[in-house]
C-alpha atoms as a PDB file:
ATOM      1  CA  UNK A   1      72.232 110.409 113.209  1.00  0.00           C
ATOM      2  CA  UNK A   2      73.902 108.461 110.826  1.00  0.00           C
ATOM      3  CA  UNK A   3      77.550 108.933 109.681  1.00  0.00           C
ATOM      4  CA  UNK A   4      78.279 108.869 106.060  1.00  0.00           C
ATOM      5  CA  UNK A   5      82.274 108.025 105.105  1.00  0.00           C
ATOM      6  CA  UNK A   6      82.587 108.868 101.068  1.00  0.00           C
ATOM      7  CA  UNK A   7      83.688 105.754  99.621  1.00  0.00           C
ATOM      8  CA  UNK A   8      86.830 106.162  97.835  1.00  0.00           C
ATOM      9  CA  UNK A   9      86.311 106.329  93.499  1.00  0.00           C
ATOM     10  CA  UNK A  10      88.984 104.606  91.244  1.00  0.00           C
ATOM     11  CA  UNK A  11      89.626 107.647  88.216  1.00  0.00           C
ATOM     12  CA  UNK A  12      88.192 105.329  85.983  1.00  0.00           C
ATOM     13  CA  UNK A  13      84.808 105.583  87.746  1.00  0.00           C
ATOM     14  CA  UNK A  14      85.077 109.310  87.869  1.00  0.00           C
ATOM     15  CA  UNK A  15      82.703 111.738  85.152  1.00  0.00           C
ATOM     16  CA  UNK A  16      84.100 113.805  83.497  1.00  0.00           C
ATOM     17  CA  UNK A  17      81.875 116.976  85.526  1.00  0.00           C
ATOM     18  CA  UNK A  18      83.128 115.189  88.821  1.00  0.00           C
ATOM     19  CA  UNK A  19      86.897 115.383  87.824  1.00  0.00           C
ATOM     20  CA  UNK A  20      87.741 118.573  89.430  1.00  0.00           C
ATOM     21  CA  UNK A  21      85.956 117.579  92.410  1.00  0.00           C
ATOM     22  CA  UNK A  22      87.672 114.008  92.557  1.00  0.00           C
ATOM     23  CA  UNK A  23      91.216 115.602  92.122  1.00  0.00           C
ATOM     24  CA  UNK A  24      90.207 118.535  94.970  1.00  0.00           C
ATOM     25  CA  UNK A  25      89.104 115.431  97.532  1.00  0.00           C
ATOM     26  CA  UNK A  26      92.661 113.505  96.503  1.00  0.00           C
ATOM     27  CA  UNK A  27      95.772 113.213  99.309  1.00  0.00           C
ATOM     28  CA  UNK A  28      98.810 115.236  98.042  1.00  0.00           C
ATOM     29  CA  UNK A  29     100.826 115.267 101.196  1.00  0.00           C
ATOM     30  CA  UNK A  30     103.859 112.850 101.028  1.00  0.00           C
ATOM     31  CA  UNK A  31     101.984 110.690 102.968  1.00  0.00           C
ATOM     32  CA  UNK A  32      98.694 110.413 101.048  1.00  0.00           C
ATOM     33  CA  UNK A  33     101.483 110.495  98.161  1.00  0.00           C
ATOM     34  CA  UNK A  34     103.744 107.228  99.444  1.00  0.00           C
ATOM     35  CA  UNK A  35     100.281 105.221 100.474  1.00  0.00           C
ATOM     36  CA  UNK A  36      99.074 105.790  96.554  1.00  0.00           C
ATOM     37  CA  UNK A  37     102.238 104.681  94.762  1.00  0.00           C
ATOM     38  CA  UNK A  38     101.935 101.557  97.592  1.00  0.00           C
ATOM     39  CA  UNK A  39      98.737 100.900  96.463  1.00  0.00           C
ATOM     40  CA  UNK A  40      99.394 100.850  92.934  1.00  0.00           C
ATOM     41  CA  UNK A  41     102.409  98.243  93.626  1.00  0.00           C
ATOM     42  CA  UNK A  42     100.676  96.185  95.209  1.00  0.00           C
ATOM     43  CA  UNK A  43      97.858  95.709  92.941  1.00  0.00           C
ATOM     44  CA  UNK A  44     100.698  95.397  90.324  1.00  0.00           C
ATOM     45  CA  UNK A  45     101.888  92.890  92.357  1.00  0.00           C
ATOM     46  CA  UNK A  46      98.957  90.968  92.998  1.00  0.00           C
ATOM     47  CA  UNK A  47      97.735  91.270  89.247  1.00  0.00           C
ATOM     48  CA  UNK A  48     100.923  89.763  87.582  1.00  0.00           C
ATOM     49  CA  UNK A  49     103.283  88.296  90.385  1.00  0.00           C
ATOM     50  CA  UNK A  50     100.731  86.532  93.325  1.00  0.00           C
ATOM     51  CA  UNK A  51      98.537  85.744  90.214  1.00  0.00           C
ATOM     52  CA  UNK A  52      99.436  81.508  89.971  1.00  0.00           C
ATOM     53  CA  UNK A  53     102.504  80.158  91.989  1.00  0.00           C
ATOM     54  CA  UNK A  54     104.979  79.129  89.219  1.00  0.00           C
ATOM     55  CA  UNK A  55     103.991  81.590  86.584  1.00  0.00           C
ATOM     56  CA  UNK A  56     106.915  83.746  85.336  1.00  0.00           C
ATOM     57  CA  UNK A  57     104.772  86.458  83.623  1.00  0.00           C
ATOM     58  CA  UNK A  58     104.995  89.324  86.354  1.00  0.00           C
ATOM     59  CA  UNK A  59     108.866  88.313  86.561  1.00  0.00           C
ATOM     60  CA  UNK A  60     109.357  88.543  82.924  1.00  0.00           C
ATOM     61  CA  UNK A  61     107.377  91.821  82.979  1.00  0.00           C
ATOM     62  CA  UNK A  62     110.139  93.602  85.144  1.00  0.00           C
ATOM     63  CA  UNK A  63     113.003  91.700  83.182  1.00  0.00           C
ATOM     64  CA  UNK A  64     111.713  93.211  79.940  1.00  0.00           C
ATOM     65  CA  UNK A  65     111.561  96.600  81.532  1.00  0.00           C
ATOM     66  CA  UNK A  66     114.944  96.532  82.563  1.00  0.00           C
ATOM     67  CA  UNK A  67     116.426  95.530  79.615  1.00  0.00           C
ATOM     68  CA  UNK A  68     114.951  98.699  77.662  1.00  0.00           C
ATOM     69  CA  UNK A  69     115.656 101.092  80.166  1.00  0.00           C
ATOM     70  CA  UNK A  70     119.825 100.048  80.289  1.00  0.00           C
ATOM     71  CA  UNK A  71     119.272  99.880  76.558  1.00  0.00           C
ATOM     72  CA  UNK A  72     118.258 103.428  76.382  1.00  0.00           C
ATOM     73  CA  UNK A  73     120.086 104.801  78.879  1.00  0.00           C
ATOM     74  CA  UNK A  74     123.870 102.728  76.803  1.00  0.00           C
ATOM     75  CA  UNK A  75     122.181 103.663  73.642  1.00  0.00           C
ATOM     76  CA  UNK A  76     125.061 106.493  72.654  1.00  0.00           C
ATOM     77  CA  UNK A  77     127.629 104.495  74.044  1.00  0.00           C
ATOM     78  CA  UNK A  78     126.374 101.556  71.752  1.00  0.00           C
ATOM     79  CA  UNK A  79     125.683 103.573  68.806  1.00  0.00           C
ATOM     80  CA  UNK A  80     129.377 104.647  69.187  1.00  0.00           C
ATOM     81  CA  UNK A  81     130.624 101.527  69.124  1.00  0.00           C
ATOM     82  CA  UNK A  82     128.671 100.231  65.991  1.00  0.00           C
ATOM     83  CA  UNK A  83     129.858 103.241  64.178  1.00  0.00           C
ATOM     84  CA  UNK A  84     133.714 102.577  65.258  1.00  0.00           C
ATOM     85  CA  UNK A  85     133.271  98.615  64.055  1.00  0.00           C
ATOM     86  CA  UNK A  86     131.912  99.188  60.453  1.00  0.00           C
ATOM     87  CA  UNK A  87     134.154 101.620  59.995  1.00  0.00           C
END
């Protein structure tokens, strides 16, 4: 008797037909949860950061990312401002 483990499918490898299936088969506990937003950091991490020593993309990426979100999170207190200079 031979035991057959389902191999894991990326959602961009699921059919449409299968996609109620795939979600039904997916890990919500916290858990199954944490291990899936690990996963995805990691391959985030070894797509743009581990990708080659010295390169500053993956860096930059983040950097960027910041920037926007303390813009738009300052963006009344800024738009406040601009209003008080010009006027």
């Amino acid at each position: 008797m031979v035991l057959v483990v389902p191999v894991e499918k990326k959602l961009m490898d699921v059919k449409i037909k299968d996609l109620p299936n795939w979600i039904l088969t997916q890990d919500f506990t916290p858990k199954g949860t944490i291990r899936a937003f690990q996963r995805g950091y990691y391959q985030y991490d070894n797509k743009y950061v581990n990708t080659n020593k010295g390169s500053t993309l993956g860096v930059s990426m983040v950097l960027a990312a910041d920037v926007l979100f303390n813009y738009c999170v300052s963006y009344k207190e800024l738009k406040h401002e601009q209003l008080r200079k010009n006027h």
